[in-house]
Protein backbone atom coordinates (compact mmCIF):
# COMPACT_ATOMS: atom_id res chain seq x y z
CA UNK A 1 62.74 111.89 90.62
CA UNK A 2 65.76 109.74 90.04
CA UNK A 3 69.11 110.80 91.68
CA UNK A 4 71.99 110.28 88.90
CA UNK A 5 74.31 107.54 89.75
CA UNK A 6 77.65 109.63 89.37
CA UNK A 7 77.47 113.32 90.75
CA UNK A 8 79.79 116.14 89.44
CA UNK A 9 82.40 115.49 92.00
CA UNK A 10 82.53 111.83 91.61
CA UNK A 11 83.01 112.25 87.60
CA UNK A 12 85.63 114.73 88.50
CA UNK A 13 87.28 111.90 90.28
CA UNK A 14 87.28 109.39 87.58
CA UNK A 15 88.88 111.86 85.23
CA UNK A 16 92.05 109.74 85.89
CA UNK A 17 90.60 107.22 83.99
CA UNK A 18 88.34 109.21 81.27
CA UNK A 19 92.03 110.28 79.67
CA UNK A 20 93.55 106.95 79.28
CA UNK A 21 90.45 105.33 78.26
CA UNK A 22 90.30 108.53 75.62
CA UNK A 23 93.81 107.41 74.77
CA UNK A 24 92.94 103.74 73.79
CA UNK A 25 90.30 104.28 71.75
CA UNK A 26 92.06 107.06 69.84
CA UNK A 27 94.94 104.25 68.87
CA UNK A 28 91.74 101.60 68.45
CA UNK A 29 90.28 104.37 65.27
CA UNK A 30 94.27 104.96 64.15
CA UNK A 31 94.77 101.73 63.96
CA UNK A 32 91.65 100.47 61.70
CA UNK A 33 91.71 103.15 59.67
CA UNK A 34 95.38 103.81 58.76
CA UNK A 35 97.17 100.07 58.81
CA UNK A 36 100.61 101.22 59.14
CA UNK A 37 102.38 97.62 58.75
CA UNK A 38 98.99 95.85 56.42
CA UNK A 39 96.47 93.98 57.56
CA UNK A 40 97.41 90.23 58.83
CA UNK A 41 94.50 88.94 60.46
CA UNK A 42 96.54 87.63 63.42
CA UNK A 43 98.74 89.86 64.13
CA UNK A 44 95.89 92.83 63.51
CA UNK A 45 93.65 90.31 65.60
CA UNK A 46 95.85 90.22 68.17
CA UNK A 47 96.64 94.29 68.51
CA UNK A 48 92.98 94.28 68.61
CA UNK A 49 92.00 92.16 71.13
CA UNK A 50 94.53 93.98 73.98
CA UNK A 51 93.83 97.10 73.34
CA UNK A 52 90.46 96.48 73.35
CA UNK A 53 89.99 94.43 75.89
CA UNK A 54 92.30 96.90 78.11
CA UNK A 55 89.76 99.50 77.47
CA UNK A 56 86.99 97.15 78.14
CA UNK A 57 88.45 96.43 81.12
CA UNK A 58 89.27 99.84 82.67
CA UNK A 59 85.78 101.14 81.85
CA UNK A 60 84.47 97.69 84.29
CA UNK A 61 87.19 98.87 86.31
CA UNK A 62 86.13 103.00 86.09
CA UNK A 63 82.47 101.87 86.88
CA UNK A 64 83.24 99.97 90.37
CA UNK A 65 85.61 102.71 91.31
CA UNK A 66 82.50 105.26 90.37
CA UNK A 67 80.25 103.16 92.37
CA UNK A 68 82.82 103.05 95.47
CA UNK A 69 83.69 106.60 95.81
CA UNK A 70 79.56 107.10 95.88
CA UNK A 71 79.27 105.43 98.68
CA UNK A 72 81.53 106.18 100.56
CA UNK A 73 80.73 110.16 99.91
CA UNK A 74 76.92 109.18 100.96
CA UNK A 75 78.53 107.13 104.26
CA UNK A 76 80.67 110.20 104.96
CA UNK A 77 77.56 112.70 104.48
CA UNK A 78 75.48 110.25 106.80
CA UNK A 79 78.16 110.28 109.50
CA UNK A 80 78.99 113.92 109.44
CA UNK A 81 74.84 115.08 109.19
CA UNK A 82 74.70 116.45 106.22
């Protein structure tokens, strides 16, 4: 049987990040479907690309921090015997 790679407590701990990322991707679906100021391709390319790529980059980011606080749980359950 497979052990999950995030327990309960872990995804408790990257809640932090679960809201903001929630956050950008609300403005990424406001923003394609109601163009407040039209569509120009760069400037609409542009509010795009960094709020995308933000949330790209702070689910990488969420991930490694994930992976980190796993391990050191499992270190701290190895030291202390449980």
């Amino acid at each position: 049987m497979s052990e999950k790679v995030f327990d309960r407590e872990t995804l408790l701990d990257l809640t932090v990040n679960f809201i903001p990322l929630g956050i950008l991707i609300f403005f990424i679906g406001a923003f394609a479907l109601f163009p407040t100021w039209g569509v120009d391709p760069l400037i609409s390319g542009l509010q795009f690309a960094i709020v995308g790529v933000t949330a790209v980059l702070l689910v990488i980011l969420t991930y490694y921090a994930g992976k980190a606080i796993s391990t050191a749980e499992s270190e701290m359950e190895a030291e202390h015997g449980e």
